[in-house]
N, C-alpha and C. Protein backbone atom coordinates (compact mmCIF):
# COMPACT_ATOMS: atom_id res chain seq x y z
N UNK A 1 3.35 20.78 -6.79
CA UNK A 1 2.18 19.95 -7.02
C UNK A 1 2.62 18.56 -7.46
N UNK A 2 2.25 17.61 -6.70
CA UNK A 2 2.40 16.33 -7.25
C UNK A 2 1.20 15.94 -7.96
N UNK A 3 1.78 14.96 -9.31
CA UNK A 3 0.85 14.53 -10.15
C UNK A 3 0.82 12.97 -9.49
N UNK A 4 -0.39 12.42 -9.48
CA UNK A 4 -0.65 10.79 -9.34
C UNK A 4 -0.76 10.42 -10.58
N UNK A 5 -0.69 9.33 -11.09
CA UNK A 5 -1.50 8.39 -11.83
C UNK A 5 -1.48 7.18 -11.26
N UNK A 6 -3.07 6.72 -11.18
CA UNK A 6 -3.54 6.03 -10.23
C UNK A 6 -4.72 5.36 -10.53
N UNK A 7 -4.98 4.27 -10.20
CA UNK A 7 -5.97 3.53 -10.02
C UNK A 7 -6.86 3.24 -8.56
N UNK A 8 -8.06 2.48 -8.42
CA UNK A 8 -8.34 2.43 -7.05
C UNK A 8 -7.90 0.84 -6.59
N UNK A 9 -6.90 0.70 -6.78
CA UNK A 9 -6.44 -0.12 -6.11
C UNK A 9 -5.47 -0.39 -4.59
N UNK A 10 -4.79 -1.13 -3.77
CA UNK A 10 -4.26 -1.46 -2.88
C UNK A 10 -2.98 -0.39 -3.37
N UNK A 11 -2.38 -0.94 -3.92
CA UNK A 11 -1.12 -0.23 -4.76
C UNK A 11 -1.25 1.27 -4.51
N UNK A 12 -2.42 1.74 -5.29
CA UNK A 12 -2.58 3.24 -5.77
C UNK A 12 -3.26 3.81 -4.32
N UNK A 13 -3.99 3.41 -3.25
CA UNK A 13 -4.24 4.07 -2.58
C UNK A 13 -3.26 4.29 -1.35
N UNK A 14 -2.07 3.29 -1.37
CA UNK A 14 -1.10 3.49 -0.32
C UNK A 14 -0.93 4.86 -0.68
N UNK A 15 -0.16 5.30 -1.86
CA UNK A 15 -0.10 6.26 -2.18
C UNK A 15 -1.23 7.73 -2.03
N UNK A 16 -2.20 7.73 -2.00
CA UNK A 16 -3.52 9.10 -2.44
C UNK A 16 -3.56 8.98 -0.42
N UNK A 17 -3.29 8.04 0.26
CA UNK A 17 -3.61 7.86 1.67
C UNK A 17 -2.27 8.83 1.95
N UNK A 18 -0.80 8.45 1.82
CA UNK A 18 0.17 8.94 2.02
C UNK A 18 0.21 10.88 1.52
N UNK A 19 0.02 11.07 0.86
CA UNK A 19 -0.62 12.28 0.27
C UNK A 19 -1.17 13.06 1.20
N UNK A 20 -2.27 12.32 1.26
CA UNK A 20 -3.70 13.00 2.41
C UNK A 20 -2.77 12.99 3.77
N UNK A 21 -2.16 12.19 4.59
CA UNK A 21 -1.84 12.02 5.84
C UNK A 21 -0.17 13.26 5.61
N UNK A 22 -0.08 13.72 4.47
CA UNK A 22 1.28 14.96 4.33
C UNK A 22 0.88 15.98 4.02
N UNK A 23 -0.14 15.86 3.95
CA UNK A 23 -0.84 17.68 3.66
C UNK A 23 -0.39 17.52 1.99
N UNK A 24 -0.05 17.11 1.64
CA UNK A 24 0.61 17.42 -0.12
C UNK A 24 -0.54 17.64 -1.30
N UNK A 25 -0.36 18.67 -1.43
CA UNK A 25 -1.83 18.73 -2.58
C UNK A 25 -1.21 18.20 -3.85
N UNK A 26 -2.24 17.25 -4.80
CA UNK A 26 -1.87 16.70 -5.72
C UNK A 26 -3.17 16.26 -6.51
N UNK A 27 -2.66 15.93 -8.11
CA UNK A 27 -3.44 15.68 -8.81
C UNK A 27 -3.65 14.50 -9.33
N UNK A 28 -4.95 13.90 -9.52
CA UNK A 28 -5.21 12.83 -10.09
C UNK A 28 -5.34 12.77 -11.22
N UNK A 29 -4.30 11.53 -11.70
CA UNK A 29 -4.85 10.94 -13.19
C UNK A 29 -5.60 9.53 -13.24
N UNK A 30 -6.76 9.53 -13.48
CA UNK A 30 -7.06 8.00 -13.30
C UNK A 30 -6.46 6.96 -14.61
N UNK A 31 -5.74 5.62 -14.45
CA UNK A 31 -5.17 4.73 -15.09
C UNK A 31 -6.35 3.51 -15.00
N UNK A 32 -7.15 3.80 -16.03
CA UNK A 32 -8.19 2.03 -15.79
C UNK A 32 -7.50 1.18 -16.65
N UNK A 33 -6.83 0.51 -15.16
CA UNK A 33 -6.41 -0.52 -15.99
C UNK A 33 -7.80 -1.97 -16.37
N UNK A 34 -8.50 -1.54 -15.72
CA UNK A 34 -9.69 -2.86 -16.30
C UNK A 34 -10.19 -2.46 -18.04
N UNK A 35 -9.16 -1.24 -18.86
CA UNK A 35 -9.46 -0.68 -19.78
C UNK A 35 -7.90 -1.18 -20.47
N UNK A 36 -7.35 -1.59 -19.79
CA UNK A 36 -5.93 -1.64 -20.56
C UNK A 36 -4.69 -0.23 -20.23
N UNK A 37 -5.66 0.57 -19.75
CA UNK A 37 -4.62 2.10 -20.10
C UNK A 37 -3.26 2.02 -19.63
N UNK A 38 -2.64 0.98 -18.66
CA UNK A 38 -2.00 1.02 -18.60
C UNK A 38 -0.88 1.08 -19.20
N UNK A 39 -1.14 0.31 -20.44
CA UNK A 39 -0.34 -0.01 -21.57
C UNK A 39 -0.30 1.00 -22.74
N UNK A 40 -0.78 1.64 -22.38
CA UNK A 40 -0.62 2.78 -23.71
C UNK A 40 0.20 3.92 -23.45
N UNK A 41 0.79 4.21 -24.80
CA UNK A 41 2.60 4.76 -25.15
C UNK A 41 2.60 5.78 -24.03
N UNK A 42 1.72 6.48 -23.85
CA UNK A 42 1.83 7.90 -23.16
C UNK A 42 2.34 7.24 -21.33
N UNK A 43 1.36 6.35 -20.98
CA UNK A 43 1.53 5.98 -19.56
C UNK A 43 3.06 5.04 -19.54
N UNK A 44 3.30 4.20 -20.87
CA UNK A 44 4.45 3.70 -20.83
C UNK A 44 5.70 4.74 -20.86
N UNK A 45 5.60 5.96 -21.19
CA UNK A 45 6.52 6.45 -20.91
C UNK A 45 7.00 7.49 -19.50
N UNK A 46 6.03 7.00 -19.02
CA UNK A 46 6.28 7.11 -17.30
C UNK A 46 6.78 5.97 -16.77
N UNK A 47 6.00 4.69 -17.14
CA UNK A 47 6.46 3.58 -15.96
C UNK A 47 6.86 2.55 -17.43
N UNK A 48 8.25 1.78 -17.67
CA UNK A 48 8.59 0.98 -18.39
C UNK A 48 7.84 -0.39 -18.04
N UNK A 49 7.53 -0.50 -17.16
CA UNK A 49 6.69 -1.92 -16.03
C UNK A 49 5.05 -1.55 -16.17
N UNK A 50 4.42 -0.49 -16.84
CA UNK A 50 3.22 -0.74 -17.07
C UNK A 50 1.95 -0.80 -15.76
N UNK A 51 2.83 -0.54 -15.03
CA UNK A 51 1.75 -0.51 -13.36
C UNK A 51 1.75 0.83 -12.91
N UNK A 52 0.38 1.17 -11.96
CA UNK A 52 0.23 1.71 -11.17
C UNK A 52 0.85 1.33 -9.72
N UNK A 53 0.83 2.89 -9.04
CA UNK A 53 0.86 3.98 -8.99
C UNK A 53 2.18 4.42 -9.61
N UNK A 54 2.22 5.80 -10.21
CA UNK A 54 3.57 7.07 -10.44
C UNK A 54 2.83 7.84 -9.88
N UNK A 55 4.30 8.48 -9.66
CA UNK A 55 3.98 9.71 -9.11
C UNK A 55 4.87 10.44 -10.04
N UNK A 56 4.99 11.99 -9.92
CA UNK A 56 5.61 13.04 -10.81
C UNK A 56 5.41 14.10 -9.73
N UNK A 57 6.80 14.35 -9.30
CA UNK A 57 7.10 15.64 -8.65
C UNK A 57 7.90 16.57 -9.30
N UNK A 58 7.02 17.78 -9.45
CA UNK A 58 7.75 18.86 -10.54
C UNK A 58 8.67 19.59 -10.11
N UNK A 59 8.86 19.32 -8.28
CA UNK A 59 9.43 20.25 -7.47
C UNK A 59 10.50 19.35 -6.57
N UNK A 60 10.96 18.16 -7.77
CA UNK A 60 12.14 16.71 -6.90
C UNK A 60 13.12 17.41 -6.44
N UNK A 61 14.17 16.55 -5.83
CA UNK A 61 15.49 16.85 -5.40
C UNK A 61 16.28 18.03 -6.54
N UNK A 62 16.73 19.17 -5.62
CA UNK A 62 17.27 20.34 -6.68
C UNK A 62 16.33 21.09 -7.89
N UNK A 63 15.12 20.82 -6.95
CA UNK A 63 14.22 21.82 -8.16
C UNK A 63 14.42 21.29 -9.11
N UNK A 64 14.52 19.89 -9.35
CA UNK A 64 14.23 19.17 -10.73
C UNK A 64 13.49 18.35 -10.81
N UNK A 65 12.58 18.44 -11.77
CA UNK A 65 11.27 17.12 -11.79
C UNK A 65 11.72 15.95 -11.67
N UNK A 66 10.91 14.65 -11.24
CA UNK A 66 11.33 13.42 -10.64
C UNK A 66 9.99 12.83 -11.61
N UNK A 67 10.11 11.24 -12.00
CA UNK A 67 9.16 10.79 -12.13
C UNK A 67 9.56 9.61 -10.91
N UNK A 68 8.14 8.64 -10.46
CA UNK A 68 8.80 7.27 -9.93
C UNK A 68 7.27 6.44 -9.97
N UNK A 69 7.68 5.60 -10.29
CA UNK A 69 7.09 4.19 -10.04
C UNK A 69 7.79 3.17 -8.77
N UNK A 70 6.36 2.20 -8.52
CA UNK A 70 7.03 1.41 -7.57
C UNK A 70 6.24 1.95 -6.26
N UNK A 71 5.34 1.69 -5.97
CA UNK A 71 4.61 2.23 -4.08
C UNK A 71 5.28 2.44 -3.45
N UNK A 72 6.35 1.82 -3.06
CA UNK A 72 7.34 0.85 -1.67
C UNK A 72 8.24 2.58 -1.92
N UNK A 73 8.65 2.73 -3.23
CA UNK A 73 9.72 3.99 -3.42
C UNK A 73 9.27 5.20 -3.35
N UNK A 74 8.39 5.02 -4.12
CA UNK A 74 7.35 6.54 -3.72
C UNK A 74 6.90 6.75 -2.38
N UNK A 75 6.55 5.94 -1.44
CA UNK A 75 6.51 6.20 0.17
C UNK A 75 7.44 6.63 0.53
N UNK A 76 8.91 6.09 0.32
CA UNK A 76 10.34 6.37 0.77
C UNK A 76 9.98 7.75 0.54
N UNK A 77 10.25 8.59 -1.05
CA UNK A 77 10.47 9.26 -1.25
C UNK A 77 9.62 10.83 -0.76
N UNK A 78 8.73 10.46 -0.33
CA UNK A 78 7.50 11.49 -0.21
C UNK A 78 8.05 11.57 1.57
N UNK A 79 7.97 10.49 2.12
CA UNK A 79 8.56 10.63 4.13
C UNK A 79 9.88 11.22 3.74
N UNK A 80 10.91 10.88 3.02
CA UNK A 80 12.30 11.70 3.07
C UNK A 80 11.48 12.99 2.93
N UNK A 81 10.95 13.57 1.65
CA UNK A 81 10.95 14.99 1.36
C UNK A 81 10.49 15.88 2.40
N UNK A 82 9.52 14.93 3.19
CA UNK A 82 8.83 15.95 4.05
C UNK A 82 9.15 15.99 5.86
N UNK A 83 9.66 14.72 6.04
CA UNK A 83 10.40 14.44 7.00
C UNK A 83 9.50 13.86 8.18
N UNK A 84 8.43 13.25 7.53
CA UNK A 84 7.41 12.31 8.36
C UNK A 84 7.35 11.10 7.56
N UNK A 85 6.50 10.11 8.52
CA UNK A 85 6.18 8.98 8.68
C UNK A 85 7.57 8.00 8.36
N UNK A 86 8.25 8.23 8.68
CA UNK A 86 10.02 7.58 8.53
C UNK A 86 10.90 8.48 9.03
N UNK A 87 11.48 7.53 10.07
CA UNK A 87 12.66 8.48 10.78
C UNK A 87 13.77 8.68 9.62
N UNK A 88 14.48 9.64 10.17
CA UNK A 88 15.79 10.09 9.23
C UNK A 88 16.59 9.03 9.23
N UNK A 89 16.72 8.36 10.32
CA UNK A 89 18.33 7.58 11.13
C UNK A 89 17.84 6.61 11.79
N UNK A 90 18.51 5.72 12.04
CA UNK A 90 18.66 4.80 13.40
C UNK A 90 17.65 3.65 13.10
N UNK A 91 17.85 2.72 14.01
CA UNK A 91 17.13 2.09 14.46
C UNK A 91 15.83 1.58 13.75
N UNK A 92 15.19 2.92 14.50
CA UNK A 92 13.44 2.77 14.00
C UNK A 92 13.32 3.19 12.46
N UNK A 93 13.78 3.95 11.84
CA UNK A 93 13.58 3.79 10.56
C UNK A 93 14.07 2.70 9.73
N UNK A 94 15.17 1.94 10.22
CA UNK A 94 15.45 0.45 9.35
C UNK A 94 14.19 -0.67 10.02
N UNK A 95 13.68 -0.47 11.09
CA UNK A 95 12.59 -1.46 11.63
C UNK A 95 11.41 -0.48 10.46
N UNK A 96 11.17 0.56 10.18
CA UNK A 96 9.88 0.84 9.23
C UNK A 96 10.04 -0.08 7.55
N UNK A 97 11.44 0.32 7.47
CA UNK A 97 11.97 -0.03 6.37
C UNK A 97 11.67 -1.62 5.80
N UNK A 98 11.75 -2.23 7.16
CA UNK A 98 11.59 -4.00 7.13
C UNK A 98 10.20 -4.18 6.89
N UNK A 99 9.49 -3.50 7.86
CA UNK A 99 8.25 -4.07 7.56
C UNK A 99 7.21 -3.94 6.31
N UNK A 100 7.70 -2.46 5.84
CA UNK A 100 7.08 -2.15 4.39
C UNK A 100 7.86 -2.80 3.36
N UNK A 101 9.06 -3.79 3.65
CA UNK A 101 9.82 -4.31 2.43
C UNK A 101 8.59 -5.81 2.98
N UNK A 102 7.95 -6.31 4.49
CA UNK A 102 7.31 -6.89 4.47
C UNK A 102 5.91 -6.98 3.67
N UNK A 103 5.36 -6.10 3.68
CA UNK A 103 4.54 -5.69 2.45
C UNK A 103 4.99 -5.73 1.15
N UNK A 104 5.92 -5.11 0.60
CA UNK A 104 5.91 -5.40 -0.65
C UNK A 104 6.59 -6.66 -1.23
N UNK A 105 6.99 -7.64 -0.54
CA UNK A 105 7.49 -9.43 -0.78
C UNK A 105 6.87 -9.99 -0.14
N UNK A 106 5.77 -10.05 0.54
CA UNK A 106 4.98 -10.44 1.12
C UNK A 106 3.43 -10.68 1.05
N UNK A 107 2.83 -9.45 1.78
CA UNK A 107 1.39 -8.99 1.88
C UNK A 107 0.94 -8.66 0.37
N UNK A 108 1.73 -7.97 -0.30
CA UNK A 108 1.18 -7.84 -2.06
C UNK A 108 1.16 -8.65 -2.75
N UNK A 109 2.37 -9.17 -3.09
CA UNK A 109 2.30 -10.11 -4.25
C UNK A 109 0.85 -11.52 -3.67
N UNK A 110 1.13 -11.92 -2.47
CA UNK A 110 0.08 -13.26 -1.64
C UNK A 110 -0.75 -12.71 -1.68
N UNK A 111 -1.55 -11.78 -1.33
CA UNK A 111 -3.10 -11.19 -1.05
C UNK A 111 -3.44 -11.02 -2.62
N UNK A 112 -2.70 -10.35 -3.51
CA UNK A 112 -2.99 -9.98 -4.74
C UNK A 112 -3.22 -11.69 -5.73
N UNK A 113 -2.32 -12.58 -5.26
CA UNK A 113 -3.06 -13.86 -5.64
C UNK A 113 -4.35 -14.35 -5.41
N UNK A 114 -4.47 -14.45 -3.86
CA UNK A 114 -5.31 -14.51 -3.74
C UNK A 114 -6.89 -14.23 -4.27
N UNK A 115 -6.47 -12.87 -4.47
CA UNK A 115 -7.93 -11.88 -4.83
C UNK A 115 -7.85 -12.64 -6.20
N UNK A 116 -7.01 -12.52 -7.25
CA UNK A 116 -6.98 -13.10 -8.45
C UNK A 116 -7.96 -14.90 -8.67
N UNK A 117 -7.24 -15.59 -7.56
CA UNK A 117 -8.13 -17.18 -7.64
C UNK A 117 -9.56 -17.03 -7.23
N UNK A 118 -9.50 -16.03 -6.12
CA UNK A 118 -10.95 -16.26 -5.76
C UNK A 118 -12.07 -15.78 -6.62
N UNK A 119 -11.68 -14.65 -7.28
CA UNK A 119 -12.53 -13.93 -8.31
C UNK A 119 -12.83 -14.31 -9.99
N UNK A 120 -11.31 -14.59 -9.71
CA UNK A 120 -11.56 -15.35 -11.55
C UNK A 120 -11.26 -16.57 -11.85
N UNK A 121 -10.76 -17.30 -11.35
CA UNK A 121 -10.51 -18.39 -11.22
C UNK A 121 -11.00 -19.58 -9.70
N UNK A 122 -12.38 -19.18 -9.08
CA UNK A 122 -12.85 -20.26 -7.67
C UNK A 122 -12.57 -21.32 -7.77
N UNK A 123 -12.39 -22.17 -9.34
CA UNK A 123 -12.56 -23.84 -9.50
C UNK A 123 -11.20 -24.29 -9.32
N UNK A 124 -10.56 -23.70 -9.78
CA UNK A 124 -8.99 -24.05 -9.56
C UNK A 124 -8.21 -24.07 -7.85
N UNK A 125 -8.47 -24.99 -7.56
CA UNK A 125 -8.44 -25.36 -5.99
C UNK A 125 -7.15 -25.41 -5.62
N UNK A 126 -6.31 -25.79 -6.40
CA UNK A 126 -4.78 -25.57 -5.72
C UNK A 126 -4.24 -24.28 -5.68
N UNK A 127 -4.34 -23.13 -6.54
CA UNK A 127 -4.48 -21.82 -6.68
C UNK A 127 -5.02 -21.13 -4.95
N UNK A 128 -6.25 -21.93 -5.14
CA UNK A 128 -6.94 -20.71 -4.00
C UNK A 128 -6.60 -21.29 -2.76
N UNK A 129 -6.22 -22.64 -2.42
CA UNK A 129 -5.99 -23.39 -1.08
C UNK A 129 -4.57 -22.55 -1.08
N UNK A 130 -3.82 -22.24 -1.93
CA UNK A 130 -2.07 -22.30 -1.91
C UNK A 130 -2.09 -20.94 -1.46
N UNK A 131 -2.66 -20.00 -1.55
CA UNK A 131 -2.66 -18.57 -1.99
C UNK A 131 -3.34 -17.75 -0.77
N UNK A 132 -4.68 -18.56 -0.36
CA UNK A 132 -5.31 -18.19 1.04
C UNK A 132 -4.68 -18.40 2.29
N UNK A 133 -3.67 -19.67 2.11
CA UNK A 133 -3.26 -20.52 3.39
C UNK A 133 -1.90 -19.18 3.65
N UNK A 134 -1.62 -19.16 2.23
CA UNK A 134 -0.45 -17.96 2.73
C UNK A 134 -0.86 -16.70 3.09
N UNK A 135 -1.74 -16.38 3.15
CA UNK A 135 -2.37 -15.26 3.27
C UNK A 135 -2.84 -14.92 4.79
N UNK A 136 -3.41 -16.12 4.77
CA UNK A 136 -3.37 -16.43 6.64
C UNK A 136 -2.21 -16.76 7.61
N UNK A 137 -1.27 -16.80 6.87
CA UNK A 137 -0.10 -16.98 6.95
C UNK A 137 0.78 -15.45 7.57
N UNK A 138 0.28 -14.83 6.71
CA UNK A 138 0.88 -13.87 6.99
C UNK A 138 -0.10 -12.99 7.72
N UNK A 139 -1.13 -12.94 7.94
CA UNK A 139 -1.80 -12.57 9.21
C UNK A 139 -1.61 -12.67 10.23
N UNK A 140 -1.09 -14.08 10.33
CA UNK A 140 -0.79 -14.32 11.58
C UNK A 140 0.64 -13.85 12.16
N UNK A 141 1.46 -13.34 11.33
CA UNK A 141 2.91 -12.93 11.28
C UNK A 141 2.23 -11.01 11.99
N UNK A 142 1.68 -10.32 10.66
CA UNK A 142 1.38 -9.25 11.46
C UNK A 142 0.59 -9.16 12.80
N UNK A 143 -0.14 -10.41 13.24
CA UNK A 143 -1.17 -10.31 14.53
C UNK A 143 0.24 -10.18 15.39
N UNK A 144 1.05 -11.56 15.13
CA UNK A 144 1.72 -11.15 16.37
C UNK A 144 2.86 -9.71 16.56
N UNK A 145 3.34 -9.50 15.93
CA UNK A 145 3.82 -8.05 15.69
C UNK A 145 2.87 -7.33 16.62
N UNK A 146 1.58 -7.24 15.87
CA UNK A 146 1.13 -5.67 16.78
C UNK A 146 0.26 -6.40 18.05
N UNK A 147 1.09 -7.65 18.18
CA UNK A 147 0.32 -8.25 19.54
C UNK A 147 1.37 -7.27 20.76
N UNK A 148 2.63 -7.13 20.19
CA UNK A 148 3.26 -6.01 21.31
C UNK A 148 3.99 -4.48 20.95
N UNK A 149 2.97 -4.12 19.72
CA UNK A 149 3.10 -3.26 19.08
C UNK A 149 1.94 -2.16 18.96
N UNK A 150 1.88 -1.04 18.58
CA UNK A 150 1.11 -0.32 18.70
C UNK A 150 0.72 -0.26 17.12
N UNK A 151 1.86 0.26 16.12
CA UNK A 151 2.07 0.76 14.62
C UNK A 151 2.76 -0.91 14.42
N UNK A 152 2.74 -1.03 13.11
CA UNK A 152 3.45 -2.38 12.69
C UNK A 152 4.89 -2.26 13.00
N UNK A 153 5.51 -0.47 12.83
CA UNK A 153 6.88 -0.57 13.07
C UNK A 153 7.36 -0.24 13.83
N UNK A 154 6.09 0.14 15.01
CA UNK A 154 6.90 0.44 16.23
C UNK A 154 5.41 1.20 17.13
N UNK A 155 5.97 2.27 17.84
CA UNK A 155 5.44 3.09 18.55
C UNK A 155 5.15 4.28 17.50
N UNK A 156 5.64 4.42 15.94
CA UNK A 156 4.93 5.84 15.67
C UNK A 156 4.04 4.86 14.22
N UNK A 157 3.27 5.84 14.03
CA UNK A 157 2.68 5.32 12.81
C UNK A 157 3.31 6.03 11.64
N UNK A 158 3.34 4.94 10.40
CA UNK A 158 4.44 5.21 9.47
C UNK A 158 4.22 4.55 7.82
N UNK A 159 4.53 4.88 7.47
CA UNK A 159 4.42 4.27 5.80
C UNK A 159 4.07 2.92 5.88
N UNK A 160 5.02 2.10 7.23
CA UNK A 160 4.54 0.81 7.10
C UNK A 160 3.18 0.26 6.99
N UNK A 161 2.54 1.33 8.07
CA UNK A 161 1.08 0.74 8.04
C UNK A 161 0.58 1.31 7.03
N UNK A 162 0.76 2.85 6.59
CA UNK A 162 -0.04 3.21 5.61
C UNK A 162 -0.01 2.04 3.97
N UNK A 163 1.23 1.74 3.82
CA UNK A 163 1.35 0.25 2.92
C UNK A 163 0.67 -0.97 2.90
N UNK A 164 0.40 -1.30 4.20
CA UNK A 164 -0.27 -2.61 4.44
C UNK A 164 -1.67 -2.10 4.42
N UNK A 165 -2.10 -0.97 5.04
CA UNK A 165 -3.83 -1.28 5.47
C UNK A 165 -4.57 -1.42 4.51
N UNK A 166 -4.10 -0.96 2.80
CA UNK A 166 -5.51 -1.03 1.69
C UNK A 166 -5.42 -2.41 1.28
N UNK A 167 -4.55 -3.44 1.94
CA UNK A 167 -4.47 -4.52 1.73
C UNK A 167 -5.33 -5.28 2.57
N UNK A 168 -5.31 -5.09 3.42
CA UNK A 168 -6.10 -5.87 5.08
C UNK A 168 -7.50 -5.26 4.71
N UNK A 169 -7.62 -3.91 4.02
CA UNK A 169 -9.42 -3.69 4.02
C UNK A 169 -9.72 -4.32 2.93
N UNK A 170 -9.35 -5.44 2.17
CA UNK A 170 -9.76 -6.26 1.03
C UNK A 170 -10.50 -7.39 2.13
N UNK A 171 -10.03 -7.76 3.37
CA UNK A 171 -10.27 -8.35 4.38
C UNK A 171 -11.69 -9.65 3.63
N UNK A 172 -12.16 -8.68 3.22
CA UNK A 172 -13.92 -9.75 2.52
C UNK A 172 -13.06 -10.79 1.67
N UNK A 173 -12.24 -10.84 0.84
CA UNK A 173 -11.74 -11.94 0.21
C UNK A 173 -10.64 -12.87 1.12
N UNK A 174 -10.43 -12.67 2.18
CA UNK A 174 -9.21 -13.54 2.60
C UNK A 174 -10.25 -14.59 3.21
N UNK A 175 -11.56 -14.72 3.73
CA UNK A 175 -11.84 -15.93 3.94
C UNK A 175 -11.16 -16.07 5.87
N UNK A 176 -11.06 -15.17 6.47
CA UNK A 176 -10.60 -14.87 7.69
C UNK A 176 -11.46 -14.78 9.22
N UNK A 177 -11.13 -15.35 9.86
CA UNK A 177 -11.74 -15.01 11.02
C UNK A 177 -11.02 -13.70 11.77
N UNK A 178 -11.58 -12.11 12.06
CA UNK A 178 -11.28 -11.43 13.12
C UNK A 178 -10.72 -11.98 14.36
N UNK A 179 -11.68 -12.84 14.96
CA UNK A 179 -11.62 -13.41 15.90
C UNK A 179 -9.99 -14.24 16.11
N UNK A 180 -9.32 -14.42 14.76
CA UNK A 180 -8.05 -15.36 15.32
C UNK A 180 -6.70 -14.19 14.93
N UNK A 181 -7.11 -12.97 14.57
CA UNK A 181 -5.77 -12.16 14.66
C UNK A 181 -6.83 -10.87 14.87
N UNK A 182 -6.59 -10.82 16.66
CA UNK A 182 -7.33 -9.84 17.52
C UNK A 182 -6.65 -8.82 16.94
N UNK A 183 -4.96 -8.98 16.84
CA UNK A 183 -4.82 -7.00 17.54
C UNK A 183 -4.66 -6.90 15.91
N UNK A 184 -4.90 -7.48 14.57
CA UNK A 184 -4.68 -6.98 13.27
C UNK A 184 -6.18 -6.24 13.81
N UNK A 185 -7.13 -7.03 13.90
CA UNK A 185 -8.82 -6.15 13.84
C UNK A 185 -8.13 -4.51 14.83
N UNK A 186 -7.74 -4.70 15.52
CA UNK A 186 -7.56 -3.46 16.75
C UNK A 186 -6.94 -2.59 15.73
N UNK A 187 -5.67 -2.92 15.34
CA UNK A 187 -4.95 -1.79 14.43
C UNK A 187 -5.65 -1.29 12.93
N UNK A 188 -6.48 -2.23 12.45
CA UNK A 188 -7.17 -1.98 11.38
C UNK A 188 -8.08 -1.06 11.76
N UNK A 189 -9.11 -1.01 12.71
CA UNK A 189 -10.53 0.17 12.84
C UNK A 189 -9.59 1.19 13.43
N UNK A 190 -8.25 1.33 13.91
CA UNK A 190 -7.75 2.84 14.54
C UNK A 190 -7.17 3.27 13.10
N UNK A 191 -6.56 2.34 12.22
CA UNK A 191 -6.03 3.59 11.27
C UNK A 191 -7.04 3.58 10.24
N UNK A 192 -8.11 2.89 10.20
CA UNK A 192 -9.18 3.05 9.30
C UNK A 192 -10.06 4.57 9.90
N UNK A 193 -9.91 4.97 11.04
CA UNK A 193 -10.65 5.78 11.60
C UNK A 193 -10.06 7.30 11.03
N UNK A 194 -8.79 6.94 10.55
CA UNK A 194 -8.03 8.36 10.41
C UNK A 194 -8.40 9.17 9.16
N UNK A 195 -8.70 10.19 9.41
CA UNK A 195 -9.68 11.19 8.79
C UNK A 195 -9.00 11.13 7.17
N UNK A 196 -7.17 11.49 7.26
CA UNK A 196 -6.86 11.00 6.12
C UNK A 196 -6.90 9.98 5.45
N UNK A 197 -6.80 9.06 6.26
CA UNK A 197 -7.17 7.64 5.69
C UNK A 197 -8.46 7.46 4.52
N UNK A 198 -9.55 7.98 5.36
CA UNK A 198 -10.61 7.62 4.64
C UNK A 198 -10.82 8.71 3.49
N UNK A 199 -9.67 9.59 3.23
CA UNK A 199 -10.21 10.17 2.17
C UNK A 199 -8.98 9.98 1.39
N UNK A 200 -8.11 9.41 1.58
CA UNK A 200 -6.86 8.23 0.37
C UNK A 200 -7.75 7.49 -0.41
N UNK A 201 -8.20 6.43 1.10
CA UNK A 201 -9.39 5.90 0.19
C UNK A 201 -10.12 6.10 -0.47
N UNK A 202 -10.45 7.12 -0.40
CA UNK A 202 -12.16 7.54 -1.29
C UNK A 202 -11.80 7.72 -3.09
N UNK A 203 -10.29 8.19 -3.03
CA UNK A 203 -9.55 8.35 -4.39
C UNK A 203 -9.90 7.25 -5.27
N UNK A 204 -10.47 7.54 -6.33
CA UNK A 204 -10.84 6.78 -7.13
C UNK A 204 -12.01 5.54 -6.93
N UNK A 205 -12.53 5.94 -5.37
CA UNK A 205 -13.34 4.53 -4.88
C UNK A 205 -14.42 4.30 -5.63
């Protein structure tokens, strides 16, 4: 049984999506952080960094419990154990590898600004011009990708996308036209359609 602790955020639902799309039954702890909980002794002594998502596998490498923090690692770790959504070897698993390290130096930290200027801070104009422009920025980086792509990392679908999409369905704050990154809209309603998908999402919604 894997334990979550989790919020409904981008972060925490890569994770409850990854879950759902492995068959892995697991339990929720909700972390409000709009409550602070993050910060308190009990959750700090899971994650030294104070963020969501952890995970806690009681059943880690050698039948010994694992804790981990970090999305980007906990995806790794959950496709190694089970031997999906990341190849073992080669090639295509260092191309999955790139693009979800594209997400997490990329698509998170910029989109997560973003959402931050536009919501709590609108007046501060260099913030939200600096933060959106990159944001579209990098839209336009994934349009062209899956302009000859099917999955962001290839031909199978994989952690990469499951990483990026709770980011792209924030979509209402980027201030974006559909219309100028066609095949992001195309790849967004097919893995939004996926049965697991929408019930990652629903975790904590």
């Amino acid at each position: 049984m894997i334990d979550l602790y989790t919020w409904g955020t981008p972060n925490g639902r890569k994770i409850s999506i990854a879950l759902e799309e492995l068959g892995m039954p697991f339990r929720v702890h909700p972390i409000d952080i709009t409550k602070g909980e993050q910060f308190e002794i009990g959750f700090l002594a899971l994650n030294p960094n104070n963020k969501i998502p952890v995970m806690v596998d009681s059943e880690g490498p050698q039948g010994q419990k694992i804790t981990l923090f970090e999305s980007g690692a906990i995806l790794i770790y959950l496709a190694d154990k089970t031997g999906k959504l990341l190849p073992s070897s080669g090639l295509e698993r260092y191309q999955t590898l790139q693009w979800l390290m594209f997400q997490m130096g990329g698509i998170g930290p910029m989109f997560g600004q973003t959402h931050h200027f536009r919501r709590y801070a609108p007046g501060h104009t260099y913030g939200v011009e600096r933060y959106t422009s990159e944001t579209h920025r990098l839209y336009r980086v994934l349009d062209g990708r899956l302009g000859g792509s099917e999955f962001v990392a290839g031909s199978q679908y994989s952690i990469a996308d499951i990483a990026i999409y709770p980011w792209v369905a924030r979509f209402e704050l980027h201030r974006l036209q559909w219309s100028d990154v066609p095949n992001v809209k195309r790849w967004y309603d097919a893995i939004g359609s996926r049965p697991a998908v929408k019930r990652g999402m629903e975790v904590l919604a």
